[in-house]
N, C-alpha and C. Protein backbone atom coordinates (compact mmCIF):
# COMPACT_ATOMS: atom_id res chain seq x y z
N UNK A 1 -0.47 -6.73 30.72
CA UNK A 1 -0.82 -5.32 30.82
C UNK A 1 -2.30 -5.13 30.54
N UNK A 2 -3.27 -4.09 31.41
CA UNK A 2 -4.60 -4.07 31.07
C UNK A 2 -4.77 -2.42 30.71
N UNK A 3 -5.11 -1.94 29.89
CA UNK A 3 -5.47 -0.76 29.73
C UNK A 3 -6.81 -0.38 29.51
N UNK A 4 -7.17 0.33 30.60
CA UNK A 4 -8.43 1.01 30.83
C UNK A 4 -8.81 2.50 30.59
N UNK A 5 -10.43 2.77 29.99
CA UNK A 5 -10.20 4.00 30.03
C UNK A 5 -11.19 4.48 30.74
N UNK A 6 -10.96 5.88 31.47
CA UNK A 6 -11.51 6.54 32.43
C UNK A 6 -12.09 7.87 31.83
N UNK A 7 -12.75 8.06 31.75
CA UNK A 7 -13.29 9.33 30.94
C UNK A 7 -12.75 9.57 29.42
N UNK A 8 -12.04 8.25 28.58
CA UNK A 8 -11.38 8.92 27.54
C UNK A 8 -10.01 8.81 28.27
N UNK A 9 -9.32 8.51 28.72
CA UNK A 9 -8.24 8.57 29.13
C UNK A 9 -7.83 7.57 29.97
N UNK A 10 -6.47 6.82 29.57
CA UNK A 10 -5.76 5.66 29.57
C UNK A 10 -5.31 5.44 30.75
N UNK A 11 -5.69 4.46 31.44
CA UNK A 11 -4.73 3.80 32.92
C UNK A 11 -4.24 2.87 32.47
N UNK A 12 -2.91 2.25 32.73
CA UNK A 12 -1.87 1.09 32.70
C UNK A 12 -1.96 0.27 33.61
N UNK A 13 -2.53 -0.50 33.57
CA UNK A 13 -2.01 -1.36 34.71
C UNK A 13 -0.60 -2.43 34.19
N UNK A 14 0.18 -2.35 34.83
CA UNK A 14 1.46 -2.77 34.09
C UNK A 14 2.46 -3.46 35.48
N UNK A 15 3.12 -4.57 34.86
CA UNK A 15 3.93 -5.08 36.29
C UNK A 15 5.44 -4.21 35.89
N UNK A 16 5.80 -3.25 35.10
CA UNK A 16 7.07 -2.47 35.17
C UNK A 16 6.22 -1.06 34.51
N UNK A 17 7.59 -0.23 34.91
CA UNK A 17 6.77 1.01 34.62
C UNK A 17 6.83 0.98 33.28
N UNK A 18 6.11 2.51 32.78
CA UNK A 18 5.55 2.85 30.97
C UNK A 18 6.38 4.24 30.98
N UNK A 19 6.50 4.18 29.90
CA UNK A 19 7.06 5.60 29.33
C UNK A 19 6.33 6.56 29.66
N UNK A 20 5.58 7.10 30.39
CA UNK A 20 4.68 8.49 30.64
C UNK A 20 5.05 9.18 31.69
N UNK A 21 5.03 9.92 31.71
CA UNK A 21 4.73 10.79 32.52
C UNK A 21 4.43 10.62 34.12
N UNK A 22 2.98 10.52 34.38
CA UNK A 22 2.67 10.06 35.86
C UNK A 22 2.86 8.49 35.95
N UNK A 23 2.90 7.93 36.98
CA UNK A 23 3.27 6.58 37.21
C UNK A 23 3.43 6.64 38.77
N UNK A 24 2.80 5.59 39.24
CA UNK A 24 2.80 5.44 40.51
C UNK A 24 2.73 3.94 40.80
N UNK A 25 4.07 3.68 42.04
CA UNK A 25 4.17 2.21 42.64
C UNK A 25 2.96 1.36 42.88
N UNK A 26 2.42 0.25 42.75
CA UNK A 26 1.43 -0.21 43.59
C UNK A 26 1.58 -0.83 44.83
N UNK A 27 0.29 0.09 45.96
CA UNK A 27 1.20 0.00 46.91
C UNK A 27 -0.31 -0.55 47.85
N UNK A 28 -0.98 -1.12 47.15
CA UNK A 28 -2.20 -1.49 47.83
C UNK A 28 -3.87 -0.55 46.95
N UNK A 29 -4.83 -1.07 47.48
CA UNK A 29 -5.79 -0.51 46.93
C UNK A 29 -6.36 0.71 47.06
N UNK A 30 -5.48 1.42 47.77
CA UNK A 30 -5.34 3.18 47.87
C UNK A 30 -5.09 3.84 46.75
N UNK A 31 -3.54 2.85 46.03
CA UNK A 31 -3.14 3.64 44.67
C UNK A 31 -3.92 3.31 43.47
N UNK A 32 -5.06 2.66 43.48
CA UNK A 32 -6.05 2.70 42.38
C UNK A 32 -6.94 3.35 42.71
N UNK A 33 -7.34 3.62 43.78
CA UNK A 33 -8.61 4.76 44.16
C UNK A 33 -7.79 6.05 43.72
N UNK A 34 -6.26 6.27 43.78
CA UNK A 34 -5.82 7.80 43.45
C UNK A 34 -5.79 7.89 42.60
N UNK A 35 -5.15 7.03 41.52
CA UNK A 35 -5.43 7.07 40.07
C UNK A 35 -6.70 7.37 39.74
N UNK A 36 -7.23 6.14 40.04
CA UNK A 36 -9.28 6.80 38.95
C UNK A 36 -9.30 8.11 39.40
N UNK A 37 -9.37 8.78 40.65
CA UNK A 37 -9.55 9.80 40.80
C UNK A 37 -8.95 10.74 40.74
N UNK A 38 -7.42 10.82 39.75
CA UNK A 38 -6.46 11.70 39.47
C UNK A 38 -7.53 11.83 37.87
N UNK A 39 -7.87 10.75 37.20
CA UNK A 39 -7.94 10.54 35.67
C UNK A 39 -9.39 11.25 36.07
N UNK A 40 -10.18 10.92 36.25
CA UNK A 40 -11.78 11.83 36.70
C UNK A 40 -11.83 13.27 36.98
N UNK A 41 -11.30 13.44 38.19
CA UNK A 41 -11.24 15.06 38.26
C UNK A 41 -9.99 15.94 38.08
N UNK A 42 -9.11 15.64 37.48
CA UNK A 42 -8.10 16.61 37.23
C UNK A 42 -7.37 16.48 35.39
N UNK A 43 -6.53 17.36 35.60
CA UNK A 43 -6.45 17.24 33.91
C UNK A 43 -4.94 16.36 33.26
N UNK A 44 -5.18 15.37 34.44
CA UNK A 44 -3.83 14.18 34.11
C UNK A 44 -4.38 13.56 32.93
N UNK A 45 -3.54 13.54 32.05
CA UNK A 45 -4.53 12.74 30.71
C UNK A 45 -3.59 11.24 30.76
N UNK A 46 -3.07 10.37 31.32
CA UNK A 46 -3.19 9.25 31.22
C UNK A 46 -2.03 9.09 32.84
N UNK A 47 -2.60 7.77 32.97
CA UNK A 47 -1.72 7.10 33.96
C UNK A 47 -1.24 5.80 34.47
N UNK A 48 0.18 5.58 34.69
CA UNK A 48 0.23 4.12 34.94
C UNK A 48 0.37 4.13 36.62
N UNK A 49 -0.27 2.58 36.65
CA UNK A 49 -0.11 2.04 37.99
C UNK A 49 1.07 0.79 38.06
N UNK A 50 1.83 0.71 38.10
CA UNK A 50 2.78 -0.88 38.00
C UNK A 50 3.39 -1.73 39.45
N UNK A 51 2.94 -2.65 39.46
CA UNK A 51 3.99 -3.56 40.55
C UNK A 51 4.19 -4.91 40.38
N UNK A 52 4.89 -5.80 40.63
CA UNK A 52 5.32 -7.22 40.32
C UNK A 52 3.83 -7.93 39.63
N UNK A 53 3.18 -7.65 40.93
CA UNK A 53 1.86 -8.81 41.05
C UNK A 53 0.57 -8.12 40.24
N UNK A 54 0.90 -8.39 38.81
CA UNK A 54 0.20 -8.06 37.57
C UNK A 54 -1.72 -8.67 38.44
N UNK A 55 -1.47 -9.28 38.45
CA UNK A 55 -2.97 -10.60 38.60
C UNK A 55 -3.42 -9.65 39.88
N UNK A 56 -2.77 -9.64 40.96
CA UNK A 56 -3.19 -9.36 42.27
C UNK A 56 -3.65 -7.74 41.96
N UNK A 57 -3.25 -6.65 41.23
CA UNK A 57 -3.44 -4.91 40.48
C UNK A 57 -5.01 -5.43 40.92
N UNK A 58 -4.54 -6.16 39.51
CA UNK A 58 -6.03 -6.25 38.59
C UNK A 58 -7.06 -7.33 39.18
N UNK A 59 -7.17 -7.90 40.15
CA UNK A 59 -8.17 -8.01 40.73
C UNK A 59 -8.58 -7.25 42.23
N UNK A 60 -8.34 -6.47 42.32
CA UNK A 60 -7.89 -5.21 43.15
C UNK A 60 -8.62 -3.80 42.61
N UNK A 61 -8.49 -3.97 41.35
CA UNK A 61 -9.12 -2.92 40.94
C UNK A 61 -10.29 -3.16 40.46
N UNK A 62 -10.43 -4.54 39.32
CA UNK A 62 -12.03 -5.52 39.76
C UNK A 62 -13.23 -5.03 40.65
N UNK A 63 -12.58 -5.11 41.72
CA UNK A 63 -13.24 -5.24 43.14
C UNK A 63 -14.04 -3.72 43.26
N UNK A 64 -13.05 -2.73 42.76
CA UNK A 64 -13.97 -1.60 43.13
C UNK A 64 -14.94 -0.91 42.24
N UNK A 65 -15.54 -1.75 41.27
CA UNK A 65 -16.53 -1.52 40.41
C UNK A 65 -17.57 -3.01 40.37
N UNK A 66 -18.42 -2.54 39.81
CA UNK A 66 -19.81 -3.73 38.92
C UNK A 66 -18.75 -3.59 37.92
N UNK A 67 -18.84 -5.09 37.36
CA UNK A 67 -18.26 -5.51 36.33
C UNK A 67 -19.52 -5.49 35.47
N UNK A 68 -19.48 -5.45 34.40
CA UNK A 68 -20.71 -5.60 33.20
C UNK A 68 -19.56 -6.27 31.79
N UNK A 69 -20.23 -7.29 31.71
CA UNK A 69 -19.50 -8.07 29.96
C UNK A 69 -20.34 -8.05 28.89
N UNK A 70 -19.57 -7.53 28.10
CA UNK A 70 -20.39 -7.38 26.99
C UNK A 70 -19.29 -8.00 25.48
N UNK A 71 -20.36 -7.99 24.72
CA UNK A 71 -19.40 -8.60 23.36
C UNK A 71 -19.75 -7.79 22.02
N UNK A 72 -18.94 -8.08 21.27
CA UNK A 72 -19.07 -7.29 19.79
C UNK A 72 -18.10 -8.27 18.76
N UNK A 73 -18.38 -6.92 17.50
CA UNK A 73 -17.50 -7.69 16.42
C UNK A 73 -17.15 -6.52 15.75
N UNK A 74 -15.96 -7.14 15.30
CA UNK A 74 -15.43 -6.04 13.83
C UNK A 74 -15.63 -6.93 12.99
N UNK A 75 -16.34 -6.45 11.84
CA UNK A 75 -17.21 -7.00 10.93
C UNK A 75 -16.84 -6.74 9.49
N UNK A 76 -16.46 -7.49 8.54
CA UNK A 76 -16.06 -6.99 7.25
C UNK A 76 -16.80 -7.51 6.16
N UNK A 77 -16.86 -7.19 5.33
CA UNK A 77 -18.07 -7.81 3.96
C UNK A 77 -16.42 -7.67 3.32
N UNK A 78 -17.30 -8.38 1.83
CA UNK A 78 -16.73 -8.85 0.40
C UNK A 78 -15.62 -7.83 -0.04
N UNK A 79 -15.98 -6.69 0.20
CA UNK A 79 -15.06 -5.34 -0.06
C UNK A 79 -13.88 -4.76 0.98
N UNK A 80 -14.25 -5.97 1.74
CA UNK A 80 -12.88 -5.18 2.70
C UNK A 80 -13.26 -3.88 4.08
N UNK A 81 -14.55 -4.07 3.53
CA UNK A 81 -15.16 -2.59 4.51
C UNK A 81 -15.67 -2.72 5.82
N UNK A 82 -15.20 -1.98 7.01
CA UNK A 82 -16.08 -2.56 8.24
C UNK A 82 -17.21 -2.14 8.42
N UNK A 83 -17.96 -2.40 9.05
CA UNK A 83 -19.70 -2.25 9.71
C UNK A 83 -19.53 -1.21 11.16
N UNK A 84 -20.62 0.02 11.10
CA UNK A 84 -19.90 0.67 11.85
C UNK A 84 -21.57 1.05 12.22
N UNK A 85 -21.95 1.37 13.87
CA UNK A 85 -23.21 2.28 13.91
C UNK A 85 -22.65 3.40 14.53
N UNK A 86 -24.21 4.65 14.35
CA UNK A 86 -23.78 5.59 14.89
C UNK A 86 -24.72 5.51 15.66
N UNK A 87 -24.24 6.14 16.93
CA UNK A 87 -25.38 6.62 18.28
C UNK A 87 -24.93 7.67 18.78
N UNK A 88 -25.34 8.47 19.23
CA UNK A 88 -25.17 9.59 20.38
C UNK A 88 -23.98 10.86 19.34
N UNK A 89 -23.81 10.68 18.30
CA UNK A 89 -22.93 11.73 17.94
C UNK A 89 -21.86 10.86 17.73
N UNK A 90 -21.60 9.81 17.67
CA UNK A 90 -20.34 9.01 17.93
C UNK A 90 -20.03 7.93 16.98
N UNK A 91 -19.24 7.58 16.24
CA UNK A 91 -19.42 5.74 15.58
C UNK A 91 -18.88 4.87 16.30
N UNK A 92 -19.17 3.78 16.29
CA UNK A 92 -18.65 2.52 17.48
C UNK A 92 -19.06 1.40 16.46
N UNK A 93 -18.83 0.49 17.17
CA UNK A 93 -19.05 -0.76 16.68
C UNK A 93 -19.71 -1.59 17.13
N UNK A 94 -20.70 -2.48 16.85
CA UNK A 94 -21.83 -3.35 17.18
C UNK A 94 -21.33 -4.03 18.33
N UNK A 95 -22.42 -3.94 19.26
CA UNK A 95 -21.92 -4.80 20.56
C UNK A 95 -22.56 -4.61 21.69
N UNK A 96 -22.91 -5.52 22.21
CA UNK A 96 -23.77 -4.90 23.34
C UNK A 96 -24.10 -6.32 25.15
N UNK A 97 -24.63 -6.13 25.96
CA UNK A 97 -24.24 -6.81 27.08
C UNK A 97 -24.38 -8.31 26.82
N UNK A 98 -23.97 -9.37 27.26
CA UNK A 98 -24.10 -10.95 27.43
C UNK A 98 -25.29 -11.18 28.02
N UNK A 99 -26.40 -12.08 27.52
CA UNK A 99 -27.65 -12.33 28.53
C UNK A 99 -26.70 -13.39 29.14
N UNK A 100 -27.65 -13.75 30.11
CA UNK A 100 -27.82 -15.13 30.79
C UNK A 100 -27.57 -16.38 30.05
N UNK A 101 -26.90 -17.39 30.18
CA UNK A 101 -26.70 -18.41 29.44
C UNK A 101 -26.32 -18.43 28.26
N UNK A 102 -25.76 -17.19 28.13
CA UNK A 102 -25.25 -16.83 26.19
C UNK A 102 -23.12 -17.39 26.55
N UNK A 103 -22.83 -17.41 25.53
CA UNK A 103 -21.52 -17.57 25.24
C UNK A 103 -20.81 -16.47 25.17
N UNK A 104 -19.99 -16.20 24.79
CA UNK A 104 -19.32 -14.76 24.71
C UNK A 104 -19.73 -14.42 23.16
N UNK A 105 -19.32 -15.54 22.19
CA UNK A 105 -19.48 -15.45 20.66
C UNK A 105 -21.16 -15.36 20.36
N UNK A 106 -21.87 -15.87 20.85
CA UNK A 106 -23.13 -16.04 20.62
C UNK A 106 -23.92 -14.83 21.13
N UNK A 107 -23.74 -14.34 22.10
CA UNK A 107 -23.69 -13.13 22.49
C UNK A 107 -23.21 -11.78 21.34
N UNK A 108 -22.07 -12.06 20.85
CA UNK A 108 -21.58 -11.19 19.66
C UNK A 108 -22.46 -11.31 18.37
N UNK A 109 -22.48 -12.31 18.44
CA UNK A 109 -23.22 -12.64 17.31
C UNK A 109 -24.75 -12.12 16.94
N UNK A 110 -25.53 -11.95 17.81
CA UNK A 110 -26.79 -11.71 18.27
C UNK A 110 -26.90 -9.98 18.29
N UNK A 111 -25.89 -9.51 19.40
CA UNK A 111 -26.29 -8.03 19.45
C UNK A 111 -25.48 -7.40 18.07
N UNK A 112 -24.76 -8.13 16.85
CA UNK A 112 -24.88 -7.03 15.69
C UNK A 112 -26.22 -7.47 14.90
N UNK A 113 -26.71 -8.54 14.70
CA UNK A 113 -27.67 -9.02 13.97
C UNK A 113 -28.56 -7.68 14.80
N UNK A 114 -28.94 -7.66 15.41
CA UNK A 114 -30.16 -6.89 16.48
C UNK A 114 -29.51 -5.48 16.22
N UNK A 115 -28.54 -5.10 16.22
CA UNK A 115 -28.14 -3.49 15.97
C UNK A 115 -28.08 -3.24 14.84
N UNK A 116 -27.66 -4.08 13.83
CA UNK A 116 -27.15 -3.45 12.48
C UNK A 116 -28.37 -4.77 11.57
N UNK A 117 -29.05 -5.80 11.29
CA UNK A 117 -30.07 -6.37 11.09
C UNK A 117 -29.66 -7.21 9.96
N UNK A 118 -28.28 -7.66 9.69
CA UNK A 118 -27.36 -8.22 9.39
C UNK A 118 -27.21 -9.42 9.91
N UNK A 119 -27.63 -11.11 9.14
CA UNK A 119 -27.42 -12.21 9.63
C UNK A 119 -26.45 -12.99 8.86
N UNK A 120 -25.99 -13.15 8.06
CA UNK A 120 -24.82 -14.38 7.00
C UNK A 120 -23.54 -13.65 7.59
N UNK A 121 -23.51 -14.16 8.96
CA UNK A 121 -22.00 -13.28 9.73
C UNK A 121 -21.21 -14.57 10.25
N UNK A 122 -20.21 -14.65 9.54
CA UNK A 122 -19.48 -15.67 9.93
C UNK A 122 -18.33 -15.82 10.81
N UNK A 123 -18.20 -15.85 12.18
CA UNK A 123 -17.28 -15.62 12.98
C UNK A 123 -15.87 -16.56 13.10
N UNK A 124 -14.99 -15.71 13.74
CA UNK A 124 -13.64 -15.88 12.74
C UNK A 124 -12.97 -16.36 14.37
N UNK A 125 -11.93 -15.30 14.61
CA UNK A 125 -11.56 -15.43 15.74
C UNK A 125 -11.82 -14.33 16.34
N UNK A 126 -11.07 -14.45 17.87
CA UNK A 126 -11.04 -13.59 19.16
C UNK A 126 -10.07 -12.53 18.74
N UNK A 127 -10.28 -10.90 18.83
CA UNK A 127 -9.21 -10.29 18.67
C UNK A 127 -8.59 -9.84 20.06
N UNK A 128 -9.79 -9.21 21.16
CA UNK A 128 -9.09 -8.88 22.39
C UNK A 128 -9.96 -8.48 23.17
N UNK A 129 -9.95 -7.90 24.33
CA UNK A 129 -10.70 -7.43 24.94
C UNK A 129 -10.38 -5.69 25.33
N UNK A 130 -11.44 -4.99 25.95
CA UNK A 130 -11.02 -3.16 25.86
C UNK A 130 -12.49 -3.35 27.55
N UNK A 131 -11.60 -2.28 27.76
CA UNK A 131 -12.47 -1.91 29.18
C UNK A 131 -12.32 -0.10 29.27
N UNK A 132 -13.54 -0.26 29.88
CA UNK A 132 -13.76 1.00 30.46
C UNK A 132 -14.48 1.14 31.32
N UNK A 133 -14.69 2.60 32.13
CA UNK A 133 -15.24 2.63 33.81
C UNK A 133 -16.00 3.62 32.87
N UNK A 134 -17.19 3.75 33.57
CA UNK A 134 -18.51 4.57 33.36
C UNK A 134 -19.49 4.82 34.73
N UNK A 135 -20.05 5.68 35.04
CA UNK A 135 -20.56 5.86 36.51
C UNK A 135 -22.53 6.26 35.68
N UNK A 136 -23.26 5.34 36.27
CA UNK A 136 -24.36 5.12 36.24
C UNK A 136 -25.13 6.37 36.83
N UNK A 137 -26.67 6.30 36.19
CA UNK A 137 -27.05 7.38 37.28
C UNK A 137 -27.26 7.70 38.31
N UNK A 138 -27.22 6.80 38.93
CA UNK A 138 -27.31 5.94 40.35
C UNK A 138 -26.09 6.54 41.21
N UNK A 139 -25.19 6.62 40.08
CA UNK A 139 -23.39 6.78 41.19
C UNK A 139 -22.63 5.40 40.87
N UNK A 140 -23.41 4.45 40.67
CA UNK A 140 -22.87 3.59 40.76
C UNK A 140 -21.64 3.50 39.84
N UNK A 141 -20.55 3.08 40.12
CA UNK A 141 -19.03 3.06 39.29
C UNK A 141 -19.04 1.34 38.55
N UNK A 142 -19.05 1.55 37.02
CA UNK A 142 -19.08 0.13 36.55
C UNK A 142 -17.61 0.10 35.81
N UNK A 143 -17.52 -1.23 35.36
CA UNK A 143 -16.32 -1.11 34.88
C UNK A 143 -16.93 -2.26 33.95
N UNK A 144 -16.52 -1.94 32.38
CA UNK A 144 -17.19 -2.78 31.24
C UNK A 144 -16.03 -3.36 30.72
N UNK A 145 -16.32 -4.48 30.38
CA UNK A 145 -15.16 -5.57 29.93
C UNK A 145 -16.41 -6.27 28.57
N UNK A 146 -15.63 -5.35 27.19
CA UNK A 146 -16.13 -6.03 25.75
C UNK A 146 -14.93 -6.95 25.14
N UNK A 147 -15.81 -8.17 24.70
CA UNK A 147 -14.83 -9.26 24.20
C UNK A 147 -15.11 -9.11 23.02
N UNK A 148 -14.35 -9.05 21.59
CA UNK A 148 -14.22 -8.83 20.64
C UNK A 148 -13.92 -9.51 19.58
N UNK A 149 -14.79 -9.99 18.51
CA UNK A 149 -14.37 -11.26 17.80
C UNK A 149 -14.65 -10.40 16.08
N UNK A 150 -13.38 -10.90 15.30
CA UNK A 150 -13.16 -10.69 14.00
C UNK A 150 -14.80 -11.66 13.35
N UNK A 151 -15.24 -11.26 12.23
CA UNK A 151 -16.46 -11.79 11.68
C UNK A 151 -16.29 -11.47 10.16
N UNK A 152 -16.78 -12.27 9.68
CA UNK A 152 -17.07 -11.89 7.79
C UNK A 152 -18.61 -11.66 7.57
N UNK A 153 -18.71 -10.36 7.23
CA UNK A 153 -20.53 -10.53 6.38
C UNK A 153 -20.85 -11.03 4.74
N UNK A 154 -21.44 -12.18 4.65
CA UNK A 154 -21.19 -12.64 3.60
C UNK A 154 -22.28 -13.10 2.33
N UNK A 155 -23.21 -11.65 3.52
CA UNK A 155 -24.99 -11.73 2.18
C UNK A 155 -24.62 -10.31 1.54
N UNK A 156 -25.79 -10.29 1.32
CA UNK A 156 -25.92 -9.28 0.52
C UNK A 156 -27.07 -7.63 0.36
N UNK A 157 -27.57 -8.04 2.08
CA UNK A 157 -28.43 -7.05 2.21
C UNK A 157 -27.97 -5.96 3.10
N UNK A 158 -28.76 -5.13 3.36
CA UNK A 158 -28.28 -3.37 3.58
C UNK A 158 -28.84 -3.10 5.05
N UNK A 159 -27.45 -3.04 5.59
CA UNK A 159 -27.77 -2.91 7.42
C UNK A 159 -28.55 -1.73 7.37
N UNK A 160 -29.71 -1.94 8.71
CA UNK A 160 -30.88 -0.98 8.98
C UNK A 160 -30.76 -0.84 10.68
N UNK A 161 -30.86 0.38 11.16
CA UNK A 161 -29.75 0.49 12.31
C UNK A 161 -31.41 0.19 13.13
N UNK A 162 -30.33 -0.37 14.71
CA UNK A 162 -31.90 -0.48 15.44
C UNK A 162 -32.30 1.25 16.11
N UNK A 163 -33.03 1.42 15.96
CA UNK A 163 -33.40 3.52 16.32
C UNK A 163 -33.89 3.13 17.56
N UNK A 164 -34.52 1.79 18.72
CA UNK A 164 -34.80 1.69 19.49
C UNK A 164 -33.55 2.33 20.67
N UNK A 165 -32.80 1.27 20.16
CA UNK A 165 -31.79 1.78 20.81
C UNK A 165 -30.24 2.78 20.53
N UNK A 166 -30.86 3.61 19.81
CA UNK A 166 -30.65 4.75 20.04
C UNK A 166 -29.73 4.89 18.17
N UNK A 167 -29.36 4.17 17.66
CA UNK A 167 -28.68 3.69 16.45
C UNK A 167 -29.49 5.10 15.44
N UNK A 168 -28.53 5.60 15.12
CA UNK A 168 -29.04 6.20 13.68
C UNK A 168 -29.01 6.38 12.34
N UNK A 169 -27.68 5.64 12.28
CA UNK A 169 -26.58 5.13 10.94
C UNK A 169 -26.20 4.07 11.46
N UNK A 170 -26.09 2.87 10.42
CA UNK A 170 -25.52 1.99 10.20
C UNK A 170 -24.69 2.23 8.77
N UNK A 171 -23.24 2.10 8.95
CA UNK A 171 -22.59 2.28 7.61
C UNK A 171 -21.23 1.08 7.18
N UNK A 172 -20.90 0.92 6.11
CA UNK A 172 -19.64 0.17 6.07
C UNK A 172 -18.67 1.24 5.25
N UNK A 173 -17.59 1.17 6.14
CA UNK A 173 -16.57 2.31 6.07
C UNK A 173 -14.57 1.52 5.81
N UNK A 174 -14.64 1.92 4.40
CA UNK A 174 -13.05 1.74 4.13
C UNK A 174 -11.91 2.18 4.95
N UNK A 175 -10.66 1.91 4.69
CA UNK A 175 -10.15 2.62 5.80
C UNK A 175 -9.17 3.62 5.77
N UNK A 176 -9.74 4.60 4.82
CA UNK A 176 -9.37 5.89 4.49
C UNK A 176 -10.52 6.44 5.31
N UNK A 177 -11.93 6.22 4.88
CA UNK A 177 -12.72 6.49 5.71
C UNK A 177 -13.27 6.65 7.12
N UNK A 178 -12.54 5.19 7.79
CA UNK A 178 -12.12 4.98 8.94
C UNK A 178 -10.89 6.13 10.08
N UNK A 179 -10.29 6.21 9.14
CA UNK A 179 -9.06 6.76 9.45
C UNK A 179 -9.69 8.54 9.58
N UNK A 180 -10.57 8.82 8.54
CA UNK A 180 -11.04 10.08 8.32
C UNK A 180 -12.20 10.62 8.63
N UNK A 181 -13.26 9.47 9.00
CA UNK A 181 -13.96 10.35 9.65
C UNK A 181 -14.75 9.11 10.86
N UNK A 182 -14.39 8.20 11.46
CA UNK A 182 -14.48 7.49 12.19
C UNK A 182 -13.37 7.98 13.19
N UNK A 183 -12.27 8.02 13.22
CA UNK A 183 -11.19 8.25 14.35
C UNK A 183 -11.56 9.42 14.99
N UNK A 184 -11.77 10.76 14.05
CA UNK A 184 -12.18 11.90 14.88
C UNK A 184 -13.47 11.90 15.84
N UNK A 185 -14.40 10.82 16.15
CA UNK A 185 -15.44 11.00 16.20
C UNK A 185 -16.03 9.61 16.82
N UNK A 186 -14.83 8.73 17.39
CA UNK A 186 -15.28 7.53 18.20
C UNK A 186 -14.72 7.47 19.10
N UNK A 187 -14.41 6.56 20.24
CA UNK A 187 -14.39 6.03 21.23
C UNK A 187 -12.57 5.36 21.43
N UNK A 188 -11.65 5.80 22.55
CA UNK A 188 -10.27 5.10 22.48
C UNK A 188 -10.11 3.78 21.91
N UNK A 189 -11.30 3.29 22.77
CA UNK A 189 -11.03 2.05 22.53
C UNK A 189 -11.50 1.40 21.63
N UNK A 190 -12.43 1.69 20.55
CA UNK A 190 -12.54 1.31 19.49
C UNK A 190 -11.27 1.58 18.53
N UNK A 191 -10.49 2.58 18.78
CA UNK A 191 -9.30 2.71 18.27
C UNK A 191 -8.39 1.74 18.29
N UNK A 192 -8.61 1.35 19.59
CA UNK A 192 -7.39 0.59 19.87
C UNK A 192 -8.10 -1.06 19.71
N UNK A 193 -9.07 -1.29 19.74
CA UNK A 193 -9.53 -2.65 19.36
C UNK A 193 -9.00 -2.12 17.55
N UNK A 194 -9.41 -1.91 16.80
CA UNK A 194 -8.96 -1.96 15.55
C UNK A 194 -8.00 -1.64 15.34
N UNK A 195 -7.13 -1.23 15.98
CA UNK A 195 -5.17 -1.58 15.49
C UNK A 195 -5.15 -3.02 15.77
N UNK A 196 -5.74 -2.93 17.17
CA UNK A 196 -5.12 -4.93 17.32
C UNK A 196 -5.91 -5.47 16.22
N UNK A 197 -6.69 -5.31 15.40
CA UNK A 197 -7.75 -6.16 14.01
C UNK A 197 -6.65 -5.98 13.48
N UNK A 198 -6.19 -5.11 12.60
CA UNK A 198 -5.58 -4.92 11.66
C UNK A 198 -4.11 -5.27 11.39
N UNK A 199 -3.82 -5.52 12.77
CA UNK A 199 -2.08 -6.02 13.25
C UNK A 199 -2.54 -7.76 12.90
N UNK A 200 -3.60 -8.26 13.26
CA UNK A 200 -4.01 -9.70 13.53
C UNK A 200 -4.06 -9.92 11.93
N UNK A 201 -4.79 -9.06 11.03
CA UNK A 201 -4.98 -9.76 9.47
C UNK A 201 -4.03 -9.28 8.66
């Protein structure tokens, strides 16, 4: 199953149907152009697509975007607390595109050091991956695929957010805190990458 989000709002790609509401057969690469464009301009708030050939959906739907990969981490220090920046009005979590010749982990590794200025980060495992479609200024329709790896911070100095790119808080947040003022105020899929963290430890 791949779940994507489209403005904030959930597509299924699924080889049987989902409990919701809208749901539509796959019936070729027509019924993913209707979907994105049911979830974009109208006020369907989530939708599944399902048919046998899970692999064949989803490289089908691949096809009709720029792919962009990027990596991150959920990040915990000594206290149990995660590492969180803020940008744009929003909290998220450190992470940002793969150069050229980087690894997926090394890549992770690099853009929190560079966002949050945090190096004694000791990487753990893979928790999952989260996608989403975003349309450039261009028009262009991308579709972002972040790979996500559990990490320990294990110095002792005080993340300093990068303001270049756009960072204005860097904070580490419990998860009462998380729950209270991170959820109202981030991103699905950071939601849903940190249930799968928290199901994993």
């Amino acid at each position: 199953m791949y779940k994507v989000f489209v403005n904030e709002k959930k597509l299924t790609l699924s080889k049987y149907p989902e409990e919701i509401d809208k749901k539509l057969r796959f019936e070729g690469f027509a019924t993913l152009e209707i979907a994105v464009d049911l979830l974009q301009n109208t006020s369907c708030p989530e939708l599944n697509v399902y048919g046998e050939n899970l692999e064949e959906i989803w490289e089908d739907f691949t096809h009709m975007f720029r792919v962009i990969e990027a990596a991150g981490g959920v990040v915990r220090n000594k206290n149990g607390e995660i590492l969180f920046i803020h940008r744009i009005g929003r909290w998220d979590l450190p992470k940002g595109k793969i150069e050229k010749g980087e690894s997926l982990e090394q890549a992770a590794l690099r853009e929190i050091e560079e966002e949050t200025g945090l190096k004694e980060l000791i990487l753990e495992e893979f928790i999952n991956n989260t996608f989403h479609l975003y349309t450039e200024r261009n028009g262009e329709k991308i579709l972002k695929t972040t790979y996500w790896f559990r990490m320990n911070y294990v110095g002792n100095e005080t993340p300093t957010p990068q303001t270049e790119e756009g960072i204005t808080a860097v904070s580490w947040k419990n998860k009462d805190e998380i729950m209270n003022e991170v959820f109202p105020k981030t991103f699905n899929n950071i939601k849903l990458i940190l249930n799968d963290y928290w199901e994993q430890i």
